[in-house]
PDB file of N, CA and C in Angstrom:
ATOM      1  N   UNK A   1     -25.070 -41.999  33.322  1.00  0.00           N
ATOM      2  CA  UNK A   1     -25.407 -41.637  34.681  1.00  0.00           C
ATOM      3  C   UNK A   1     -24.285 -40.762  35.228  1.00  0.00           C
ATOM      4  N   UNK A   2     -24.546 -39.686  35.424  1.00  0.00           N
ATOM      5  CA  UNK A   2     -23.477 -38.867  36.352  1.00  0.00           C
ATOM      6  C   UNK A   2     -23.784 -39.127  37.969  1.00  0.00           C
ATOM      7  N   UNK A   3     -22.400 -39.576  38.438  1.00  0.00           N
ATOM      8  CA  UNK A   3     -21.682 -39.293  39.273  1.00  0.00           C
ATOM      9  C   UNK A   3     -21.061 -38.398  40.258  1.00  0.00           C
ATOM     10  N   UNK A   4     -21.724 -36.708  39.879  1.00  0.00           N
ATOM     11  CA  UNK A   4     -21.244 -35.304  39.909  1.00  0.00           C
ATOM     12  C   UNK A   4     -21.984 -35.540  41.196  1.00  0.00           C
ATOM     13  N   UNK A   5     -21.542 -34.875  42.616  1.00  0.00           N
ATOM     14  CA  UNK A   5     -22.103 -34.470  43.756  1.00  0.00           C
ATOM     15  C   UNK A   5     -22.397 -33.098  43.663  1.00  0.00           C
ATOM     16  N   UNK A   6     -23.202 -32.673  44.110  1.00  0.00           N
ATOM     17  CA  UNK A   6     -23.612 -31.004  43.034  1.00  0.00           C
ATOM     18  C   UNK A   6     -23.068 -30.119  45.011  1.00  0.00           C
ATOM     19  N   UNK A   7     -23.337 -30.762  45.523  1.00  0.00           N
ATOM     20  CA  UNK A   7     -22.784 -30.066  46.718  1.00  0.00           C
ATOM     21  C   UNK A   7     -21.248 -30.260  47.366  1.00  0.00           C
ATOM     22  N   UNK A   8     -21.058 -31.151  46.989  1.00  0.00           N
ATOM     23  CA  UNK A   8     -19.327 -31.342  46.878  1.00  0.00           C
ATOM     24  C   UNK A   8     -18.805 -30.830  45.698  1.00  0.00           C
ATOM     25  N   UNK A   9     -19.002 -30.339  44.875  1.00  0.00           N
ATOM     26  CA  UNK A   9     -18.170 -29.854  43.778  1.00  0.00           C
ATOM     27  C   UNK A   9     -18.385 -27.840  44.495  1.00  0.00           C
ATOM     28  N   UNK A  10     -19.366 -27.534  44.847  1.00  0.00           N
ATOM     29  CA  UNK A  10     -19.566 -26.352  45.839  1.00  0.00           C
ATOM     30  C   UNK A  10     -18.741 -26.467  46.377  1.00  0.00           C
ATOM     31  N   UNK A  11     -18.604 -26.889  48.188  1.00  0.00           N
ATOM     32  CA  UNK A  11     -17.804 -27.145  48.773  1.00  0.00           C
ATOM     33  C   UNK A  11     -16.880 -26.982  48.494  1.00  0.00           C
ATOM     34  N   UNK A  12     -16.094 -27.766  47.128  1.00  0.00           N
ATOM     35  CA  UNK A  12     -14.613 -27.492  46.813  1.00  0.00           C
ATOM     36  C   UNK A  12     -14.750 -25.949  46.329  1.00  0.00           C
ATOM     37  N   UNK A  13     -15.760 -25.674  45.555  1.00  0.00           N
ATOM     38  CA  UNK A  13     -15.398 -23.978  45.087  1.00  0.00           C
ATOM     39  C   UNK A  13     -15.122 -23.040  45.992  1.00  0.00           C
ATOM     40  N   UNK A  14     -15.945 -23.449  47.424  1.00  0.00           N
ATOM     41  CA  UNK A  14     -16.054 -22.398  48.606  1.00  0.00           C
ATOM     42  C   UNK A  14     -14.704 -22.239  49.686  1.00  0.00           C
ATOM     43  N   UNK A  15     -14.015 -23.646  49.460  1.00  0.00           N
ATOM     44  CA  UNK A  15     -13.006 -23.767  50.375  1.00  0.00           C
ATOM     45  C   UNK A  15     -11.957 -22.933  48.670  1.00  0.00           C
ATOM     46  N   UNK A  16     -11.325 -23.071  47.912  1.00  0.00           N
ATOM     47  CA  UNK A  16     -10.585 -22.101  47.313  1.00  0.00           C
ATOM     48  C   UNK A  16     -10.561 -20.709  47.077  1.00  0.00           C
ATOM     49  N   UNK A  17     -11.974 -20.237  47.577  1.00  0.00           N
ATOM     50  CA  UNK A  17     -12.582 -19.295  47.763  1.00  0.00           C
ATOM     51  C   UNK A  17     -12.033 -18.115  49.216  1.00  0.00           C
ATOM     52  N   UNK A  18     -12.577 -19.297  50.303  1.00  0.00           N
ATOM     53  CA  UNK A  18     -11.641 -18.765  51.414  1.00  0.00           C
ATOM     54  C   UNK A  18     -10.401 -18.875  51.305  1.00  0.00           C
ATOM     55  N   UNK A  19      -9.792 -19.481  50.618  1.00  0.00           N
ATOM     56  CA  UNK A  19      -8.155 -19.421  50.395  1.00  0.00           C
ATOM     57  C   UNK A  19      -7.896 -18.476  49.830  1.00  0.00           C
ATOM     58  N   UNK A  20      -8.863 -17.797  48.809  1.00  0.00           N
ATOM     59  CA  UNK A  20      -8.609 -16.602  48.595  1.00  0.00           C
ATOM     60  C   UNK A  20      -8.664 -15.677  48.739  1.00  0.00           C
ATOM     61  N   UNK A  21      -9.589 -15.394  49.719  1.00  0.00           N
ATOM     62  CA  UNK A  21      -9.988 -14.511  50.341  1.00  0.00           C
ATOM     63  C   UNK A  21      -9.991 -13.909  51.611  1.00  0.00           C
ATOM     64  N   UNK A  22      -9.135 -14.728  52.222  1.00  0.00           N
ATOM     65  CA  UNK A  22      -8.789 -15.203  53.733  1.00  0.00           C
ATOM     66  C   UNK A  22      -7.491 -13.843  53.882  1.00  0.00           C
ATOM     67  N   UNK A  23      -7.594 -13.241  54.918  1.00  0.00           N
ATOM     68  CA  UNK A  23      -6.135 -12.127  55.455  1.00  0.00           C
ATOM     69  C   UNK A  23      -5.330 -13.016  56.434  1.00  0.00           C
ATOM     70  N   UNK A  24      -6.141 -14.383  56.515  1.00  0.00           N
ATOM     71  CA  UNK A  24      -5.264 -15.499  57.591  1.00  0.00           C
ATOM     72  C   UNK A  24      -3.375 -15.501  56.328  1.00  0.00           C
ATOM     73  N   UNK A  25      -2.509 -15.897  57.122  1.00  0.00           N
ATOM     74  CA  UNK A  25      -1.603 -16.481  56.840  1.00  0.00           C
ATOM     75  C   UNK A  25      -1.407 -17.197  55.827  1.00  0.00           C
ATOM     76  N   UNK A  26      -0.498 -17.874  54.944  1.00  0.00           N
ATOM     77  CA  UNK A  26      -0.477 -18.960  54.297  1.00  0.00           C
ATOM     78  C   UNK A  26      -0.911 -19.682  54.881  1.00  0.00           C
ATOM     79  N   UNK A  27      -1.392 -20.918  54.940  1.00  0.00           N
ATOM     80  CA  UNK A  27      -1.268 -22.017  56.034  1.00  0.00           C
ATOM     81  C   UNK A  27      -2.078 -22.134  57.091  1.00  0.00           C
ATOM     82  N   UNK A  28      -2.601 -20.709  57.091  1.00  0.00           N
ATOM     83  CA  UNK A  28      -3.501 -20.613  58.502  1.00  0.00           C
ATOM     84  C   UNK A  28      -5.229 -21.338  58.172  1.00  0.00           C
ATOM     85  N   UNK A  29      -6.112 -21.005  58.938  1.00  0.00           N
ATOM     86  CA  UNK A  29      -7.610 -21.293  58.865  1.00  0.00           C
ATOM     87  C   UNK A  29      -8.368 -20.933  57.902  1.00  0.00           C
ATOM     88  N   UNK A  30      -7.725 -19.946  56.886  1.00  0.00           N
ATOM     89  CA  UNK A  30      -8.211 -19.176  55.865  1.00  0.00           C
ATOM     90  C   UNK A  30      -9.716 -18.647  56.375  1.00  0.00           C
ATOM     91  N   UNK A  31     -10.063 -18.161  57.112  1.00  0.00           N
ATOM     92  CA  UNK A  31     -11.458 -17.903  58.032  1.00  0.00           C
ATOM     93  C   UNK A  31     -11.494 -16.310  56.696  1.00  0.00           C
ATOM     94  N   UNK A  32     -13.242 -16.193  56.513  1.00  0.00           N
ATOM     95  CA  UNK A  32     -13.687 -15.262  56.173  1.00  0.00           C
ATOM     96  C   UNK A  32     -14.983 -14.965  57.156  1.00  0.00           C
ATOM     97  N   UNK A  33     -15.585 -13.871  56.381  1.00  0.00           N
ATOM     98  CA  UNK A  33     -16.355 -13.449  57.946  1.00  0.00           C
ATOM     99  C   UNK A  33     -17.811 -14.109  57.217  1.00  0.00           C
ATOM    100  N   UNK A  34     -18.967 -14.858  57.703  1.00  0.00           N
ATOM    101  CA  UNK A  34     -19.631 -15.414  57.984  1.00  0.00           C
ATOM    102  C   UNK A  34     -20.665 -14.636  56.168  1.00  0.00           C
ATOM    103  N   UNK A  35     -20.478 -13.282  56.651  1.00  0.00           N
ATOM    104  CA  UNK A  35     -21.710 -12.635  55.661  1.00  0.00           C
ATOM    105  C   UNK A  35     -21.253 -13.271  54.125  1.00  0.00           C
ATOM    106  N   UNK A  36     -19.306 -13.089  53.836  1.00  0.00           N
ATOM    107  CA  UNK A  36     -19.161 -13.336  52.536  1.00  0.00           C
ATOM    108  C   UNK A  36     -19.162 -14.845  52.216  1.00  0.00           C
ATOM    109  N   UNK A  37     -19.086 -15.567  53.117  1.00  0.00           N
ATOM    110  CA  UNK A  37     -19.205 -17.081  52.758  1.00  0.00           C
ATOM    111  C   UNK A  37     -20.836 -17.285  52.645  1.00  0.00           C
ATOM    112  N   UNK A  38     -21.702 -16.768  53.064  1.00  0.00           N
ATOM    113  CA  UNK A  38     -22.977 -17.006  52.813  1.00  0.00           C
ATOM    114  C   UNK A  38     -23.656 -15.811  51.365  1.00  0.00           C
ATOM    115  N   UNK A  39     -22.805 -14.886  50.973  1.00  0.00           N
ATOM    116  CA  UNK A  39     -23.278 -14.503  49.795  1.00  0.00           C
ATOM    117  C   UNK A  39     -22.384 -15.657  48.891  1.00  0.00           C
ATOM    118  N   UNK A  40     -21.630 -16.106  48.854  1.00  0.00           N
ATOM    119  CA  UNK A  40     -20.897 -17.204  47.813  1.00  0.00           C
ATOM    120  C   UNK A  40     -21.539 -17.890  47.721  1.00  0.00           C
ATOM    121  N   UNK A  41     -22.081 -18.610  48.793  1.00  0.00           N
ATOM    122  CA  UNK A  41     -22.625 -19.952  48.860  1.00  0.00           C
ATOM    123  C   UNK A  41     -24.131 -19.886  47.977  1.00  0.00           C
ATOM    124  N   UNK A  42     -24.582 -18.812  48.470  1.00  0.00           N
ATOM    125  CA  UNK A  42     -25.513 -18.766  47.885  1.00  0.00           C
ATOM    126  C   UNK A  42     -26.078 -18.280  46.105  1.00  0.00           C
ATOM    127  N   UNK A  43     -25.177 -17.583  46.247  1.00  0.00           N
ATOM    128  CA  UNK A  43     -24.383 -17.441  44.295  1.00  0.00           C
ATOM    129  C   UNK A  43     -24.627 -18.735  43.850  1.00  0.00           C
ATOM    130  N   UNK A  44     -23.655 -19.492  44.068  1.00  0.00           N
ATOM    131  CA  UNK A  44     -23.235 -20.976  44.131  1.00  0.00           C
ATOM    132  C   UNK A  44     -24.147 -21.659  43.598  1.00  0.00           C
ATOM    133  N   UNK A  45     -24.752 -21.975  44.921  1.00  0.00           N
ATOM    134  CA  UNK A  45     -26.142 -22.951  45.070  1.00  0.00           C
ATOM    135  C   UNK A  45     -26.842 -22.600  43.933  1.00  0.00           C
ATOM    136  N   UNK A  46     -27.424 -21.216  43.344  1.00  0.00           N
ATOM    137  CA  UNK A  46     -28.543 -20.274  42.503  1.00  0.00           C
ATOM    138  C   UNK A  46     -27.864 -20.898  41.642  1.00  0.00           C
ATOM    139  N   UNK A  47     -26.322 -20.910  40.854  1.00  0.00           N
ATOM    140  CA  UNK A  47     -25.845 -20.686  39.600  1.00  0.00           C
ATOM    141  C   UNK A  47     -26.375 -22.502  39.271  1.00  0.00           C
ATOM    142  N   UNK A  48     -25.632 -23.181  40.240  1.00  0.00           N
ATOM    143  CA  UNK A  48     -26.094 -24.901  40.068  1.00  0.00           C
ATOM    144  C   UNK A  48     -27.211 -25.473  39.770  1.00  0.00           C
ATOM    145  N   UNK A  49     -28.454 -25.041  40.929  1.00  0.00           N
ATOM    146  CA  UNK A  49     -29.711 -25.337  40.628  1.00  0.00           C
ATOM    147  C   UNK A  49     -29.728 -26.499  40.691  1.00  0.00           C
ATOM    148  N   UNK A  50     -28.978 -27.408  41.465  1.00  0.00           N
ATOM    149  CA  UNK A  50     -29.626 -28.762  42.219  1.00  0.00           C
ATOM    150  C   UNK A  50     -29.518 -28.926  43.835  1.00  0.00           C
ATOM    151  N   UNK A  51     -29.372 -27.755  44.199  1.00  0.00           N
ATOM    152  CA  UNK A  51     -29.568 -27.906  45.840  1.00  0.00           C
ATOM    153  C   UNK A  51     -30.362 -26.849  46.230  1.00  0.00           C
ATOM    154  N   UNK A  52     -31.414 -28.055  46.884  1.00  0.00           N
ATOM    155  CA  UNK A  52     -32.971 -27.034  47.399  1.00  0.00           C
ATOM    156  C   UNK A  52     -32.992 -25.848  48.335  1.00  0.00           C
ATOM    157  N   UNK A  53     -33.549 -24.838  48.134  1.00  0.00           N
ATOM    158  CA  UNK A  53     -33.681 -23.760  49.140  1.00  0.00           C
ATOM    159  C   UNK A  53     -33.493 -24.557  50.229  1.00  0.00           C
ATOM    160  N   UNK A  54     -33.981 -25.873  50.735  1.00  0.00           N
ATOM    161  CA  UNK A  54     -34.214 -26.311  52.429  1.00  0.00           C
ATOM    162  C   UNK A  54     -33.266 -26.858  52.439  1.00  0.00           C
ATOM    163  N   UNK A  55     -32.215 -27.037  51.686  1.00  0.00           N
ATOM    164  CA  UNK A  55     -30.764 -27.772  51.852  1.00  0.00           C
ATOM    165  C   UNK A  55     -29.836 -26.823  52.225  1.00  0.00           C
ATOM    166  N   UNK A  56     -30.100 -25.125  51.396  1.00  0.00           N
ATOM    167  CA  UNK A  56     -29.252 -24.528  51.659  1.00  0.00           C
ATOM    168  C   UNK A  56     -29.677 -23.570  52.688  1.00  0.00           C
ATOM    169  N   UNK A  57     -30.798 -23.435  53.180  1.00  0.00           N
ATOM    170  CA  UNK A  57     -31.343 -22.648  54.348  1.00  0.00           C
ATOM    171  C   UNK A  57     -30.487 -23.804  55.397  1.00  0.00           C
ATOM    172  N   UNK A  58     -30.451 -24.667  56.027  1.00  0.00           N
ATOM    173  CA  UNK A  58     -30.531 -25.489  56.560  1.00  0.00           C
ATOM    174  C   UNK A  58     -28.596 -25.805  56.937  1.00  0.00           C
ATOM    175  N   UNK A  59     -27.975 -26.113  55.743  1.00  0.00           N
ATOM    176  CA  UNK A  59     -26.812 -25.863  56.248  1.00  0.00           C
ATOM    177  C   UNK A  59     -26.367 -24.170  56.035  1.00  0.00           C
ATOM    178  N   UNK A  60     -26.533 -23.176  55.664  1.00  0.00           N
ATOM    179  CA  UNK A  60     -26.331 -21.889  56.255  1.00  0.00           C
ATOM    180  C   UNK A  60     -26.305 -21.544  57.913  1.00  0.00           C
ATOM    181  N   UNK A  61     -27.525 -22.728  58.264  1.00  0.00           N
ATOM    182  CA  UNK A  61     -28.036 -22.058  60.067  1.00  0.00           C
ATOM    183  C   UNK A  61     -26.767 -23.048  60.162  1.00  0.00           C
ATOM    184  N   UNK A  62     -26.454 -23.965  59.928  1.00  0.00           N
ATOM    185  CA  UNK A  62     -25.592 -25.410  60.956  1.00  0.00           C
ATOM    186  C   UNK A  62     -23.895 -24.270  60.605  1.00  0.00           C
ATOM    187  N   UNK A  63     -23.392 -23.322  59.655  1.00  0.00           N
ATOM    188  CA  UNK A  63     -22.397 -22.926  59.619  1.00  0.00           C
ATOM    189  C   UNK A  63     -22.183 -21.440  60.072  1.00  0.00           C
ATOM    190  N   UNK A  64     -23.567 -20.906  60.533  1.00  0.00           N
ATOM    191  CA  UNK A  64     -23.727 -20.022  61.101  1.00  0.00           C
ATOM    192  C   UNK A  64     -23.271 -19.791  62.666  1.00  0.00           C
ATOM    193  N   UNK A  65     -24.033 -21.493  62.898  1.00  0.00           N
ATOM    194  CA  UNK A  65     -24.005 -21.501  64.357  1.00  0.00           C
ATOM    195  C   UNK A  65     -22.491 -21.934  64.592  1.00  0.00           C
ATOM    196  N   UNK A  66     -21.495 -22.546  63.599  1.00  0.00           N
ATOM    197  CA  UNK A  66     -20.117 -22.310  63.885  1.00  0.00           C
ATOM    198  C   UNK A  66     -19.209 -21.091  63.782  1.00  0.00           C
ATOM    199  N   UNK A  67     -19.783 -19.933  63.198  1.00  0.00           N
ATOM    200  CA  UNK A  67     -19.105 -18.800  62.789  1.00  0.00           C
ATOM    201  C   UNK A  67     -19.534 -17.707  64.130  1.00  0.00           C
ATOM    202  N   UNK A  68     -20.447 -18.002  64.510  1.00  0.00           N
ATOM    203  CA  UNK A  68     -21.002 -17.578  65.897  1.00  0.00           C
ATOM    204  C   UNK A  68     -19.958 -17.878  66.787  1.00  0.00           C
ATOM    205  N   UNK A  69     -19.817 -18.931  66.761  1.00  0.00           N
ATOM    206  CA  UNK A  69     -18.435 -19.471  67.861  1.00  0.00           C
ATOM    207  C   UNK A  69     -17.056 -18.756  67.558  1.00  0.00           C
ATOM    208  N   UNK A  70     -17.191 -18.230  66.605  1.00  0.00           N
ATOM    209  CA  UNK A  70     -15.503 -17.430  65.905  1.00  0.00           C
ATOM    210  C   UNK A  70     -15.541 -16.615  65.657  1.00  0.00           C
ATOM    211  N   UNK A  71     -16.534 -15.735  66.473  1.00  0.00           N
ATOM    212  CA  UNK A  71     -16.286 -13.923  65.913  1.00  0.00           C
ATOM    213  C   UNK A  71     -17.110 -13.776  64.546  1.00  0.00           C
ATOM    214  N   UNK A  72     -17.847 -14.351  64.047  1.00  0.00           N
ATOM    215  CA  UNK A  72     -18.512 -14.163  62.862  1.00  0.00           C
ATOM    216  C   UNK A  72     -17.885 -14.990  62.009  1.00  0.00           C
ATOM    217  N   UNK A  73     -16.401 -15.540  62.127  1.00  0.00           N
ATOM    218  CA  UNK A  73     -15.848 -16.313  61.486  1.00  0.00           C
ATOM    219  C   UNK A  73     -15.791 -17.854  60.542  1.00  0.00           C
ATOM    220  N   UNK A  74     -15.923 -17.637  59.347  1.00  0.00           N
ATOM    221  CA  UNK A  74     -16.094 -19.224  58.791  1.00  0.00           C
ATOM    222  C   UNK A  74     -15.062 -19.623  58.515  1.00  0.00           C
ATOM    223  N   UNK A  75     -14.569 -21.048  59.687  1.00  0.00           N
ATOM    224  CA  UNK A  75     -13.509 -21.591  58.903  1.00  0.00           C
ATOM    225  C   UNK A  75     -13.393 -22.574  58.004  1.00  0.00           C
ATOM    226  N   UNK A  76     -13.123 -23.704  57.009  1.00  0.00           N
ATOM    227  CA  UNK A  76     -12.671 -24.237  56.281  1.00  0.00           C
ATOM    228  C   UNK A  76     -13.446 -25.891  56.527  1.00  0.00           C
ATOM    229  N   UNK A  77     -12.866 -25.929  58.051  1.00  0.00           N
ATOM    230  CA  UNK A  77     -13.147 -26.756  58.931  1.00  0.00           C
ATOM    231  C   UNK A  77     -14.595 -26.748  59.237  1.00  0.00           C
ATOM    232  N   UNK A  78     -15.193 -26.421  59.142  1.00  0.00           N
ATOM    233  CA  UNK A  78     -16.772 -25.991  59.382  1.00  0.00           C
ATOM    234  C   UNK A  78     -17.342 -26.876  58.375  1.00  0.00           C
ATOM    235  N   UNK A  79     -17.191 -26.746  57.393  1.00  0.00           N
ATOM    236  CA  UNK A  79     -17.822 -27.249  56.107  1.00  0.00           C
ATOM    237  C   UNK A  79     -17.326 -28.456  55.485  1.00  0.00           C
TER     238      UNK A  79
END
């Protein structure tokens, strides 16, 4: 029986992701702008193939509507 969370093992890819991709500071929010965290995510999700279109439609709008609040911005903290 696996144990694997197929959306938490994401999650962790997406937050090293903005760490890498982030012009924030060391240390800072690592914020990317809304469009490239939702082409990742969605890479992501496609490459995995255990999280449903309505899982990932669904939290896209819930991190949208936080990046809305930040200039287009996704932070870390969001997710």
């Amino acid at each position: 029986i696996s144990c694997r969370n197929p959306l938490q093992s994401l999650l962790t890819s997406l937050k090293q992701a903005c760490e890498i991709l982030t012009r924030d500071p060391e240390g800072g929010a690592a914020r990317i702008p809304f469009e490239t965290f939702s082409f990742l995510y969605l890479y992501l999700a496609d490459i995995d193939g255990e999280i449903s279109k309505t899982e990932t439609t669904a939290f896209l709008l819930g991190i949208k509507e936080q990046a809305d609040k930040h200039s287009g911005m996704v932070l870390i903290r969001h997710f």
